[in-house]
N, C-alpha and C. Protein backbone atom coordinates (compact mmCIF):
# COMPACT_ATOMS: atom_id res chain seq x y z
N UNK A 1 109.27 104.77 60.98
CA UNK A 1 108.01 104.01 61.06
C UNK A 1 106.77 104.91 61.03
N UNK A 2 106.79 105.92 61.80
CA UNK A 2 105.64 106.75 61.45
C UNK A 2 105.16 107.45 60.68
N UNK A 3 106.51 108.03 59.60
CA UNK A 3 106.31 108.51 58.44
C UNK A 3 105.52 107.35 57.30
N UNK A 4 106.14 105.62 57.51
CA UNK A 4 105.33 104.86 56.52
C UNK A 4 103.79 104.63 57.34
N UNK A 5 103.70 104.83 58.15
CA UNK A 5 102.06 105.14 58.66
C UNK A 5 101.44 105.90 58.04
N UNK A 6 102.27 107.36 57.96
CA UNK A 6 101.52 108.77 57.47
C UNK A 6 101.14 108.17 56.06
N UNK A 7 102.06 107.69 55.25
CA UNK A 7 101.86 107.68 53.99
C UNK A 7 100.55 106.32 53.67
N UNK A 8 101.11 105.39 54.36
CA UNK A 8 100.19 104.03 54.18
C UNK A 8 98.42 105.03 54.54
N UNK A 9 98.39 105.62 55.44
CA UNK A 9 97.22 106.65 56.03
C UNK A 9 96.51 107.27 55.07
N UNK A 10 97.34 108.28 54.09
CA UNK A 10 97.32 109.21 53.09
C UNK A 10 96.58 108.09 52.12
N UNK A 11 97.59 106.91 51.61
CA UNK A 11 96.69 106.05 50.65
C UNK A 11 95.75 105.89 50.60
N UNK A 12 95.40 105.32 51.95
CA UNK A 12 93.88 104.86 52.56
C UNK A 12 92.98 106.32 51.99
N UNK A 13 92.93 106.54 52.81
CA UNK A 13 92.44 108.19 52.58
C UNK A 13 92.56 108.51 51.33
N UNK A 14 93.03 108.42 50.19
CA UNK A 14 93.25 109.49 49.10
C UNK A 14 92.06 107.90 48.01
N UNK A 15 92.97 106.70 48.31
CA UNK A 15 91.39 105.67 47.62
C UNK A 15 90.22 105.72 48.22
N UNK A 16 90.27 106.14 49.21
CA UNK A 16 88.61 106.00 49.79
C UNK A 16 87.67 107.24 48.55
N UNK A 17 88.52 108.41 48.74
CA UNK A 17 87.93 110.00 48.53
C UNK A 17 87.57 109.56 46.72
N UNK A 18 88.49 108.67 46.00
CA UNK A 18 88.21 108.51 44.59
C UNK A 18 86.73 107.29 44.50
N UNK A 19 86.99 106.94 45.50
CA UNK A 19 85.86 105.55 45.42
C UNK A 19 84.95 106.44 45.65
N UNK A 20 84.53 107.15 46.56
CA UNK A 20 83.37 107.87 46.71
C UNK A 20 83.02 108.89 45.68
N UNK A 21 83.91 109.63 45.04
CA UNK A 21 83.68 110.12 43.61
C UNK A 21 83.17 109.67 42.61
N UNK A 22 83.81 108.30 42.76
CA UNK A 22 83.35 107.78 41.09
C UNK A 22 81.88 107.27 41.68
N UNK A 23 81.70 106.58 42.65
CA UNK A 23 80.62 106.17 43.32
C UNK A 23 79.51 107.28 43.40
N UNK A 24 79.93 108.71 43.47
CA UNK A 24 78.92 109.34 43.46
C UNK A 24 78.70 109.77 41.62
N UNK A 25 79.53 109.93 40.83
CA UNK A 25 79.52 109.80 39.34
C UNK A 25 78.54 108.77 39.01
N UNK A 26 78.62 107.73 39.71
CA UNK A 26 77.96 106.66 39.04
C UNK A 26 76.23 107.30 39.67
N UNK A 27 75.95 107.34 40.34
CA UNK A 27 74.53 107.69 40.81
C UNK A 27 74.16 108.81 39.95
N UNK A 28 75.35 110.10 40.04
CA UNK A 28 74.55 111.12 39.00
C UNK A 28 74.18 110.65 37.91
N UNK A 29 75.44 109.67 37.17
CA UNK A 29 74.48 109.38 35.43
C UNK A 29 73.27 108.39 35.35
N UNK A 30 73.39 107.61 36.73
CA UNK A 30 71.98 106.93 36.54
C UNK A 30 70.61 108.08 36.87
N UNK A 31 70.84 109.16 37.71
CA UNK A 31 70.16 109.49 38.65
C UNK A 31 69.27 110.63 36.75
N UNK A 32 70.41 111.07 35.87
CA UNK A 32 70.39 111.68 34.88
C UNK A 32 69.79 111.15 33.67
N UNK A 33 69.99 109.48 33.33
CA UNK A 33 69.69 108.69 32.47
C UNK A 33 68.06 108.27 33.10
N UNK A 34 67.54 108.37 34.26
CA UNK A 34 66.23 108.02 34.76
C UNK A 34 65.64 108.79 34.51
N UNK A 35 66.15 110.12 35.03
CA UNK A 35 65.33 111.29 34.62
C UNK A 35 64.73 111.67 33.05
N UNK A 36 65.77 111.25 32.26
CA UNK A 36 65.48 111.36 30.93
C UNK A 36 64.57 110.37 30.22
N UNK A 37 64.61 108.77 30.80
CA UNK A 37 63.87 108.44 30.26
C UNK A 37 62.41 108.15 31.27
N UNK A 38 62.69 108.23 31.86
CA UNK A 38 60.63 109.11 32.52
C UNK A 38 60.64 109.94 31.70
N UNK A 39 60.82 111.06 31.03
CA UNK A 39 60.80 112.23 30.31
C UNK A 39 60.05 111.65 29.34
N UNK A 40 60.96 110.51 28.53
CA UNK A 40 60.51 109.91 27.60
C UNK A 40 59.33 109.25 27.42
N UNK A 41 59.30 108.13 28.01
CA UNK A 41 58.37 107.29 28.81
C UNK A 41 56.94 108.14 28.90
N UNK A 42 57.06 109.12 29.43
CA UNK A 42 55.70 110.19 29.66
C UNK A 42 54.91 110.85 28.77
N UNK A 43 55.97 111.01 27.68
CA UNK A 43 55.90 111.61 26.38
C UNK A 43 55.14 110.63 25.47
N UNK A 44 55.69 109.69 25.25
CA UNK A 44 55.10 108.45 24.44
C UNK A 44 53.34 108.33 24.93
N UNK A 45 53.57 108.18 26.47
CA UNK A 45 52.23 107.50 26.86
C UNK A 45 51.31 108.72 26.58
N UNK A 46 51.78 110.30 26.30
CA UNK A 46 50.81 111.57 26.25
C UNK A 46 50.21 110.93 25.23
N UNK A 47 50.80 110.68 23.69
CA UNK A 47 51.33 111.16 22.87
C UNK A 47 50.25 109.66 22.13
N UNK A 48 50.19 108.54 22.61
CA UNK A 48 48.60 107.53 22.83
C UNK A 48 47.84 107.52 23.17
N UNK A 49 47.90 108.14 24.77
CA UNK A 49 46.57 108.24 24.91
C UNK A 49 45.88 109.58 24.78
N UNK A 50 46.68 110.70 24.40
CA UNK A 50 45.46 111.60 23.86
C UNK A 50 44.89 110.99 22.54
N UNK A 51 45.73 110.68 21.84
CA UNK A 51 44.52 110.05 20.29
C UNK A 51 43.86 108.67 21.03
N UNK A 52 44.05 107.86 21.65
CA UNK A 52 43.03 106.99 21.94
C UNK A 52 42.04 107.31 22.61
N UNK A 53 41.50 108.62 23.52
CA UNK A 53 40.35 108.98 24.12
C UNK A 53 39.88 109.93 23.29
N UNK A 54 40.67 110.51 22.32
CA UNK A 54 39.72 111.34 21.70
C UNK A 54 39.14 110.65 20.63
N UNK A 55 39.72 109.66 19.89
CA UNK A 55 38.72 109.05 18.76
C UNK A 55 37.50 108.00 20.25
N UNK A 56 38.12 107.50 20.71
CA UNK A 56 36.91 107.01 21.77
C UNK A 56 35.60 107.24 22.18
N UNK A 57 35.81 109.09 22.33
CA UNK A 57 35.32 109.61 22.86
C UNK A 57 34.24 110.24 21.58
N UNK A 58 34.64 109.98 20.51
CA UNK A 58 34.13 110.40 19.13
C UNK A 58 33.31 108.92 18.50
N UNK A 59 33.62 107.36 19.04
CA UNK A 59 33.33 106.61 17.94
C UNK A 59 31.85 106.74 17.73
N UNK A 60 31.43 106.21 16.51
CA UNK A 60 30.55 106.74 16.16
C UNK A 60 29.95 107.54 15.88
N UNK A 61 30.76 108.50 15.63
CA UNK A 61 30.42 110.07 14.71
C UNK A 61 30.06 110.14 13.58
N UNK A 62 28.75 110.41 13.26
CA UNK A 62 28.78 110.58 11.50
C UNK A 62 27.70 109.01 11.65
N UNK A 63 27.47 108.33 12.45
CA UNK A 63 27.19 106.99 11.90
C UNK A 63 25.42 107.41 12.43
N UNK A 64 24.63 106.63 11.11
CA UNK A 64 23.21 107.19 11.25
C UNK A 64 23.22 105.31 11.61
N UNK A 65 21.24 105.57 12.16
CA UNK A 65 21.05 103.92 12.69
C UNK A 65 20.82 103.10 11.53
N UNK A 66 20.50 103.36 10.60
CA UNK A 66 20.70 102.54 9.43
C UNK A 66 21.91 102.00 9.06
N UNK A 67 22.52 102.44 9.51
CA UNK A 67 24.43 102.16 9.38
C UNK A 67 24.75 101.17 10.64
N UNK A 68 23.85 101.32 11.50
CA UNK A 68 24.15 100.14 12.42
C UNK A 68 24.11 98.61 12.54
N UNK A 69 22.91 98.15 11.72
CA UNK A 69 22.18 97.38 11.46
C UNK A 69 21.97 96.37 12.74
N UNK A 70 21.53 97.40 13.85
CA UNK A 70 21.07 96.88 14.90
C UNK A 70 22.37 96.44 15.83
N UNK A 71 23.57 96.58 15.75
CA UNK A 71 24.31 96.07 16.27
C UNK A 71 25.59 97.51 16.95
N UNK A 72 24.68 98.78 17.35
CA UNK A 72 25.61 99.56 17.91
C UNK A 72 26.67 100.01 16.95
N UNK A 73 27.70 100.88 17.36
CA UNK A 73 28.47 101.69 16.64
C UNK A 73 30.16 100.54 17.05
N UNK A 74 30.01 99.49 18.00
CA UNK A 74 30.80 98.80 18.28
C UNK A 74 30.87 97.65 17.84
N UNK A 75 31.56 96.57 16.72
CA UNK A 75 31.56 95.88 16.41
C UNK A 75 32.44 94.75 16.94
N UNK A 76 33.77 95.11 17.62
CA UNK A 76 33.76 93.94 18.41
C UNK A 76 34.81 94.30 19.74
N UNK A 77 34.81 93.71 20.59
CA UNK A 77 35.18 94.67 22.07
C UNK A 77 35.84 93.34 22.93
N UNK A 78 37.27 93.23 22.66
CA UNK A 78 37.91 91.94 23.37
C UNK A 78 38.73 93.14 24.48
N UNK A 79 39.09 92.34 25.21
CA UNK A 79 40.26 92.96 26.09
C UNK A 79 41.78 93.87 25.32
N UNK A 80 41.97 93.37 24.94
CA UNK A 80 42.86 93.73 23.74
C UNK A 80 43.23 94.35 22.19
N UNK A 81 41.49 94.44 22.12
CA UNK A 81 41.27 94.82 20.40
C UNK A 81 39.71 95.25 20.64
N UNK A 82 39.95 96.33 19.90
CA UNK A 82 38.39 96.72 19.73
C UNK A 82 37.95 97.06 18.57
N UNK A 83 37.36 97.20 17.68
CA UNK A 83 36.52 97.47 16.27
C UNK A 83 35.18 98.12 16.32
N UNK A 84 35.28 99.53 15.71
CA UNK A 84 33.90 100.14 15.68
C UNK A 84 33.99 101.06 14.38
N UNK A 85 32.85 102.08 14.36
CA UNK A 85 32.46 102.93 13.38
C UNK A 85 32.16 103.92 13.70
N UNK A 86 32.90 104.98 12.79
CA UNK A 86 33.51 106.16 13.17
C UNK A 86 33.38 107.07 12.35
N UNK A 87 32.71 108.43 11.52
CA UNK A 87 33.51 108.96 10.09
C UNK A 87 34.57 109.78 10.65
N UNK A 88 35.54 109.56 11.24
CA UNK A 88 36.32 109.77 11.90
C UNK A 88 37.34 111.26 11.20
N UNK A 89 37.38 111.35 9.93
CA UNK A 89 37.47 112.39 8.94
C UNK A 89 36.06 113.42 8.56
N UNK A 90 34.95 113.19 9.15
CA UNK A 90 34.04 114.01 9.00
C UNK A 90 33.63 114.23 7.54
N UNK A 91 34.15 113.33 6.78
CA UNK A 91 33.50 113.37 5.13
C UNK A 91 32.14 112.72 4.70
N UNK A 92 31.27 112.50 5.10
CA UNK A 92 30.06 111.61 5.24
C UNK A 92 29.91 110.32 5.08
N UNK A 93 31.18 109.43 4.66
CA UNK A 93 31.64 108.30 5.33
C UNK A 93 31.61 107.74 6.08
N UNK A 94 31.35 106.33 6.67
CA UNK A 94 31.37 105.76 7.87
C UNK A 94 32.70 104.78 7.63
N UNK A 95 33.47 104.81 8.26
CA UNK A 95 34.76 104.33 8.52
C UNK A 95 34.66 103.13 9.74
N UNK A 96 35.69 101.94 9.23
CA UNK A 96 35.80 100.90 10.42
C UNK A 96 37.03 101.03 10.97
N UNK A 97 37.17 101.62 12.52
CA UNK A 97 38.36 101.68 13.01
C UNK A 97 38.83 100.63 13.71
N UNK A 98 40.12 99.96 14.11
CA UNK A 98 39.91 98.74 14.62
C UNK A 98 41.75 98.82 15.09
N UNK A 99 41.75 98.97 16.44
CA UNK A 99 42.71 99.39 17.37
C UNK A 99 43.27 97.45 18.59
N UNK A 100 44.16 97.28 18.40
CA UNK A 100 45.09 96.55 19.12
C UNK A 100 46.65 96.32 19.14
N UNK A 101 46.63 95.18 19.86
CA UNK A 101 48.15 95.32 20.26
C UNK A 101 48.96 94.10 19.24
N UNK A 102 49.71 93.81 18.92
CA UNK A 102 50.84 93.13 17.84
C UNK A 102 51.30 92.19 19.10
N UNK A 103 52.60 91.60 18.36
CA UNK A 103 52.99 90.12 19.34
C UNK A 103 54.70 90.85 20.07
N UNK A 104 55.19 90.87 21.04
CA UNK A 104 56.45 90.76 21.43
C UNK A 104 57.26 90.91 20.63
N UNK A 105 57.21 89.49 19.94
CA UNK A 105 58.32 89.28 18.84
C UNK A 105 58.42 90.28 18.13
N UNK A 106 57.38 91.38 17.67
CA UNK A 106 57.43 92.32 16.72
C UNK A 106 58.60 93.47 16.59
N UNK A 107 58.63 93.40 18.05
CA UNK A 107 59.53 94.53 18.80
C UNK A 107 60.82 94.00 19.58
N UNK A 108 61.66 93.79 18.57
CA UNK A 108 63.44 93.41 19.01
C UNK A 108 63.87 94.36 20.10
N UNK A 109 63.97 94.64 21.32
CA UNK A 109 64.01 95.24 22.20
C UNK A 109 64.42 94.38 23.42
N UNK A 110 65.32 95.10 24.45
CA UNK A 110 65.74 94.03 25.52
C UNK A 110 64.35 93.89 26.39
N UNK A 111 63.37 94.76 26.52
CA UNK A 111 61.86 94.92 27.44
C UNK A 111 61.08 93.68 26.13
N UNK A 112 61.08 92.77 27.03
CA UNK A 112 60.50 92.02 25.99
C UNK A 112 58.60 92.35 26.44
N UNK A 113 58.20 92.93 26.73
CA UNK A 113 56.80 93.31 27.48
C UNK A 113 56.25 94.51 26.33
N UNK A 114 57.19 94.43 25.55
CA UNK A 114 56.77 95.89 24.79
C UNK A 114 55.78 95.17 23.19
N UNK A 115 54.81 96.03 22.90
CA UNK A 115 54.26 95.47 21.42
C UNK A 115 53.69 96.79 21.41
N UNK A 116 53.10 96.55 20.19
CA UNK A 116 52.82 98.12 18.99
C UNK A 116 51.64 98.04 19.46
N UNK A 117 51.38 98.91 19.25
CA UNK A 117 49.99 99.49 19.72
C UNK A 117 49.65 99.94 18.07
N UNK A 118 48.29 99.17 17.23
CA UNK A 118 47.98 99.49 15.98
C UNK A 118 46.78 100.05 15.98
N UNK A 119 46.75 100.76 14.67
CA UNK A 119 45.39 100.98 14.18
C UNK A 119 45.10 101.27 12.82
N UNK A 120 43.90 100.83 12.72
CA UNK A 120 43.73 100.64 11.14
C UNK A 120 41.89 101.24 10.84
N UNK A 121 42.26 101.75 9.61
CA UNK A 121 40.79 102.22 9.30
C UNK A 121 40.47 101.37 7.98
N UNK A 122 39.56 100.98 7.70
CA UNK A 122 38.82 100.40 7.02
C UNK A 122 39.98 98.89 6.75
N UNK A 123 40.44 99.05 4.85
CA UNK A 123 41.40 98.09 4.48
C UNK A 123 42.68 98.52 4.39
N UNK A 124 42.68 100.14 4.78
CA UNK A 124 44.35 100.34 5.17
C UNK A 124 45.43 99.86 5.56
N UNK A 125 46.40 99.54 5.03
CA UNK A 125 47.33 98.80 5.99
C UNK A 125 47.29 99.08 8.13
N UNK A 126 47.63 98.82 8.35
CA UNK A 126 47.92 99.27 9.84
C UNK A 126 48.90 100.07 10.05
N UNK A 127 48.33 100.92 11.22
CA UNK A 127 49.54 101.84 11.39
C UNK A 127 50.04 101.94 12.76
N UNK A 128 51.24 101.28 13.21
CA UNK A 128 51.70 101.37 14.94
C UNK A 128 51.80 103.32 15.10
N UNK A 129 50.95 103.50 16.36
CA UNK A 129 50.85 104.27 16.78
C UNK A 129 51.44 104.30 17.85
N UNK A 130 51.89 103.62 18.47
CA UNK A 130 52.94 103.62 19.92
C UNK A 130 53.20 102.79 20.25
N UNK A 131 54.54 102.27 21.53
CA UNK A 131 55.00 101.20 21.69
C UNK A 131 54.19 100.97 23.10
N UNK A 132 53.67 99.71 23.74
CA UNK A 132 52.82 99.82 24.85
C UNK A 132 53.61 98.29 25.66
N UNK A 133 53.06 98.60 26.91
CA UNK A 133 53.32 97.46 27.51
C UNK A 133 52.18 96.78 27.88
N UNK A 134 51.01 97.68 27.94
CA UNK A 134 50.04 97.50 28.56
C UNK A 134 48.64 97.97 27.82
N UNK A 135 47.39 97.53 27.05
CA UNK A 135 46.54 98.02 26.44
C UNK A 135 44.90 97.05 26.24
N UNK A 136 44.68 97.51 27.89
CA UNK A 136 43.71 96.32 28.12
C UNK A 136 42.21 97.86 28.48
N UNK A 137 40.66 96.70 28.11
CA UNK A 137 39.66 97.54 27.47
C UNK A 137 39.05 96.72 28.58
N UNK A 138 38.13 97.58 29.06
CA UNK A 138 36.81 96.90 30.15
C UNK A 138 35.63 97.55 29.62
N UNK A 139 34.95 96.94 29.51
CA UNK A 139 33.45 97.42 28.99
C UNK A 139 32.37 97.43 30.02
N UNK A 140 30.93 98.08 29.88
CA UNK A 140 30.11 98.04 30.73
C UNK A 140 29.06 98.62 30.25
N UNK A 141 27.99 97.47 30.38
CA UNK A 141 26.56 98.04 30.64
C UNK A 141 26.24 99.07 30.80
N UNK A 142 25.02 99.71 30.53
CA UNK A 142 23.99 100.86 30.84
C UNK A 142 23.79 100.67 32.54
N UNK A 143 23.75 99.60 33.08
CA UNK A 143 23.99 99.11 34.51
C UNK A 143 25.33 99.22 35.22
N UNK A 144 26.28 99.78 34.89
CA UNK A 144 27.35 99.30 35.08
C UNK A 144 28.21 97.73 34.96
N UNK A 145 27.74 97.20 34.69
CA UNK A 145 27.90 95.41 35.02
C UNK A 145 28.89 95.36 33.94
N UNK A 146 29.99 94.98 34.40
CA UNK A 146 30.67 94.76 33.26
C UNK A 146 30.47 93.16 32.67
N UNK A 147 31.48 93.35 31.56
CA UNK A 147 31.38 92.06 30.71
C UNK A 147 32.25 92.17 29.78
N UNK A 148 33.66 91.87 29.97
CA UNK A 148 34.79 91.86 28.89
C UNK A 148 34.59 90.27 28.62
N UNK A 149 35.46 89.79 27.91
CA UNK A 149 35.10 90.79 26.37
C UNK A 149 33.36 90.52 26.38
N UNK A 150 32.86 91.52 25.33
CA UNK A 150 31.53 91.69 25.30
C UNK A 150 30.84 90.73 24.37
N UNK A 151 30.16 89.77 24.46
CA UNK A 151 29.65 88.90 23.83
C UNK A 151 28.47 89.65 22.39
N UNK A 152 28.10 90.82 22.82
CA UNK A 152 27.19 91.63 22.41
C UNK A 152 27.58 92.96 22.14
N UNK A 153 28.62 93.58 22.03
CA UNK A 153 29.17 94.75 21.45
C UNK A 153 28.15 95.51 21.59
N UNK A 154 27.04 95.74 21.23
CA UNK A 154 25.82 96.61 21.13
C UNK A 154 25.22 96.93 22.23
N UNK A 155 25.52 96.18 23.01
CA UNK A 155 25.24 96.86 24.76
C UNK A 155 26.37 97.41 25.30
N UNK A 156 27.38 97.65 24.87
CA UNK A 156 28.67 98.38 25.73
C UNK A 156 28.32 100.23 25.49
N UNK A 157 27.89 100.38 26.89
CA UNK A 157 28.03 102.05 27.01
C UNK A 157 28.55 102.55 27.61
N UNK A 158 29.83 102.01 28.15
CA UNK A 158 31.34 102.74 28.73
C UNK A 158 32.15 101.72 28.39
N UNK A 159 33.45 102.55 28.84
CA UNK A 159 34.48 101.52 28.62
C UNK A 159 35.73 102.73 29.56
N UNK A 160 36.22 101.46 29.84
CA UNK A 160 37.40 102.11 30.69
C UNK A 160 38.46 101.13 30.07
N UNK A 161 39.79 102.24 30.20
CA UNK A 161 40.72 102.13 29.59
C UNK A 161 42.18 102.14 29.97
N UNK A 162 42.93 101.12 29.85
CA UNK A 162 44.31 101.44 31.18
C UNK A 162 45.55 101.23 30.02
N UNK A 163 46.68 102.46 30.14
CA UNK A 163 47.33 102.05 28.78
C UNK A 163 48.94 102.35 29.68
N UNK A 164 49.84 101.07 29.79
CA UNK A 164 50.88 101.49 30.39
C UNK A 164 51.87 101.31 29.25
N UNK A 165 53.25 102.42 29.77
CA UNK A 165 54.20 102.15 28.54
C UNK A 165 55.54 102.30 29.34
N UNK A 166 56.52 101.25 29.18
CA UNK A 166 57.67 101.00 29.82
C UNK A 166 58.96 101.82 28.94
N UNK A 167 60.05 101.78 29.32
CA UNK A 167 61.19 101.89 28.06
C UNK A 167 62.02 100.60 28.25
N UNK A 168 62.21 100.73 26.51
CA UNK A 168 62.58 99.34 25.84
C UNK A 168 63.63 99.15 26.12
N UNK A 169 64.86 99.61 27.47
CA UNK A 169 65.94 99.28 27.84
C UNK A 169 65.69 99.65 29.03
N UNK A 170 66.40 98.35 29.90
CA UNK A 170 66.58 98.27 31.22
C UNK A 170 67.70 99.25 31.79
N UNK A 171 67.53 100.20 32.86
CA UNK A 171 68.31 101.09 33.89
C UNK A 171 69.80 100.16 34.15
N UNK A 172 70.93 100.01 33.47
CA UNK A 172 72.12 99.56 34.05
C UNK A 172 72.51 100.61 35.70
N UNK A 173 72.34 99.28 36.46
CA UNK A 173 72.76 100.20 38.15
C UNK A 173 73.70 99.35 38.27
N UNK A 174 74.98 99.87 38.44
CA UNK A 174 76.25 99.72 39.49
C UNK A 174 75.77 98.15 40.63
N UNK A 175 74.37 99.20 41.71
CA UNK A 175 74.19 98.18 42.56
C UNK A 175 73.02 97.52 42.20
N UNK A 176 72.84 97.05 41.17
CA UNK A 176 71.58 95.90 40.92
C UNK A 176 72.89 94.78 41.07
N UNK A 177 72.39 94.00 41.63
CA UNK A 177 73.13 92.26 42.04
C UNK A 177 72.30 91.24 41.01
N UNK A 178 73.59 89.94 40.62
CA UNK A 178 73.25 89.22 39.79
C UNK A 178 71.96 88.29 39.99
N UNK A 179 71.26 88.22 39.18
CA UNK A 179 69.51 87.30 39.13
C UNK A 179 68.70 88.53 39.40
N UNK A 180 68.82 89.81 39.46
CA UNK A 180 67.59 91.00 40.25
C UNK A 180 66.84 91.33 38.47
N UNK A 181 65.89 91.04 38.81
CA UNK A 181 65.15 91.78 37.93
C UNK A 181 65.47 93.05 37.53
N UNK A 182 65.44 93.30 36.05
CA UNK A 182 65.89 94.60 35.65
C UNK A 182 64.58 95.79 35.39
N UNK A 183 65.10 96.98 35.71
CA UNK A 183 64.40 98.17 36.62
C UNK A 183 64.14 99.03 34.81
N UNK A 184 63.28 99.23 34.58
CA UNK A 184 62.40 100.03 33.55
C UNK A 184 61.63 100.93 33.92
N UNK A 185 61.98 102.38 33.37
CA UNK A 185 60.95 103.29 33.35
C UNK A 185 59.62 103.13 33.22
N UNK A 186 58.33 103.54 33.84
CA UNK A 186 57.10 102.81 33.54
C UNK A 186 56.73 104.11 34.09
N UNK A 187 54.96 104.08 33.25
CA UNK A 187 54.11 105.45 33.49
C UNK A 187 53.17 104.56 32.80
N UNK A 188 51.70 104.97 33.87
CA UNK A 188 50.25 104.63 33.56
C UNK A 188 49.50 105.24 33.49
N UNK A 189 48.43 105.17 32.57
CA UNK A 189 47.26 105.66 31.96
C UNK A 189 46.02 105.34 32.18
N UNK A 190 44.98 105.67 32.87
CA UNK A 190 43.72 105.15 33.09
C UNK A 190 42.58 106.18 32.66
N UNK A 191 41.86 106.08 31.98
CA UNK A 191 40.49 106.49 31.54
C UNK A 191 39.39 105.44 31.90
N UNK A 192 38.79 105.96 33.49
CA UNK A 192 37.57 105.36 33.57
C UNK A 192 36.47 105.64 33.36
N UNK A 193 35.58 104.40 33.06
CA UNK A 193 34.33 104.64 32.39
C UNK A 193 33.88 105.91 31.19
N UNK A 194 34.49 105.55 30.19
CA UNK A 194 34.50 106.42 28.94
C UNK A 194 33.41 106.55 28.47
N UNK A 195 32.16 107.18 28.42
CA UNK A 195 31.33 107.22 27.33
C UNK A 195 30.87 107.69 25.96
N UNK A 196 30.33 107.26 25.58
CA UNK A 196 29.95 108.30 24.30
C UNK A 196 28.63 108.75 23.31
N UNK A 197 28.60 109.77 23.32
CA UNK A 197 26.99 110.24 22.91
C UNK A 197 26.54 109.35 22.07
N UNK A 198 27.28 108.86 21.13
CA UNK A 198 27.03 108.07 20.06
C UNK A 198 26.91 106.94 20.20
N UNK A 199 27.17 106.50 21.34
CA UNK A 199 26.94 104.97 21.44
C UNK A 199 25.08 104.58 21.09
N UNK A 200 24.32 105.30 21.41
CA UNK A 200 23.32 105.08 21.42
C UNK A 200 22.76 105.08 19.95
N UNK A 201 23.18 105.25 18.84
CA UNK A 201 22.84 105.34 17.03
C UNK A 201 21.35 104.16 16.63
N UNK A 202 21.88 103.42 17.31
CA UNK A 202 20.87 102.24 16.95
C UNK A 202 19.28 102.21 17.47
């Protein structure tokens, strides 16, 4: 009898030691697969918002006030989409740049929160420049006072800018339980109150 103790004992003991192995296996590849895509995730959001603050920070370059026709270097300034003038190539050109976000549907992905982040110069086709979750524009007065969207484009002399970007597949965890919301890499971007020399052309 005590020998089938020892052994019934040993069992216990020898499944516990594999459960906790694989149990700890399972944490390293999530703990490995998170790490990588924050990596990712971080990369993307560099990788937008350095070109979105630096043409920002440029619109209206090259643009004389005759080119304005009274209406600022900003032509139209929604939460979501903005349109201005730029020679953004420095060829003595004035260029119409015109930056927003696409629909969900665009992007077959299990993160259904994800859309393209576009931009287009003049009648160019468009070009997705990154995948975003998040790409919302606040504008503001010479007063500070804001006013999204801007009814008047030609009074916006900042703008602040918040650009978040998720990854387009949800974290499979062992212990996420059935109905839990699924867990996505996420990293945010904020540029407040942006200005620019050029805003003033007109």
């Amino acid at each position: 009898m005590p020998a089938l103790l020892d052994v019934l004992f040993s069992m216990i003991l020898g499944f516990t030691i594999i459960f906790i192995i694989i149990n700890a296996n399972i944490v390293v590849g999530e703990g490995t697969f998170s790490y990588r895509t924050e990596t990712m995730v971080q990369e993307s959001l560099i990788s937008v918002a350095t070109l979105v603050e630096s043409e920002f920070r440029n619109m209206g370059y090259g643009v004389k006030k005759e080119d304005t026709d009274n209406t600022g270097v900003i032509l139209l300034a929604e939460r979501n989409r903005i349109v201005f003038k730029s020679d953004y190539n420095n060829n003595g050109n004035v260029d119409i740049i015109e930056y927003y976000v696409g629909d969900p549907e665009d992007v077959p992905v299990m993160n259904d929160s994800i859309r393209v982040l576009h931009r287009q110069v003049n009648d160019e086709p468009p070009r997705g420049i990154g995948y975003v979750t998040k790409f919302d524009l606040t504008y503001f007065d010479f007063t500070g006072q804001e006013f999204t969207p801007a009814p008047n484009p030609g009074n916006v002399k900042m703008i602040e800018i918040e650009i978040e970007v998720q990854n387009p597949y949800a974290l499979a965890s062992a212990l996420q339980q059935p109905g839990e919301d699924a867990y996505y890499s996420t990293t945010l971007w904020r540029q407040t109150r942006l200005g620019s020399k050029n805003f003033n052309t007109r």
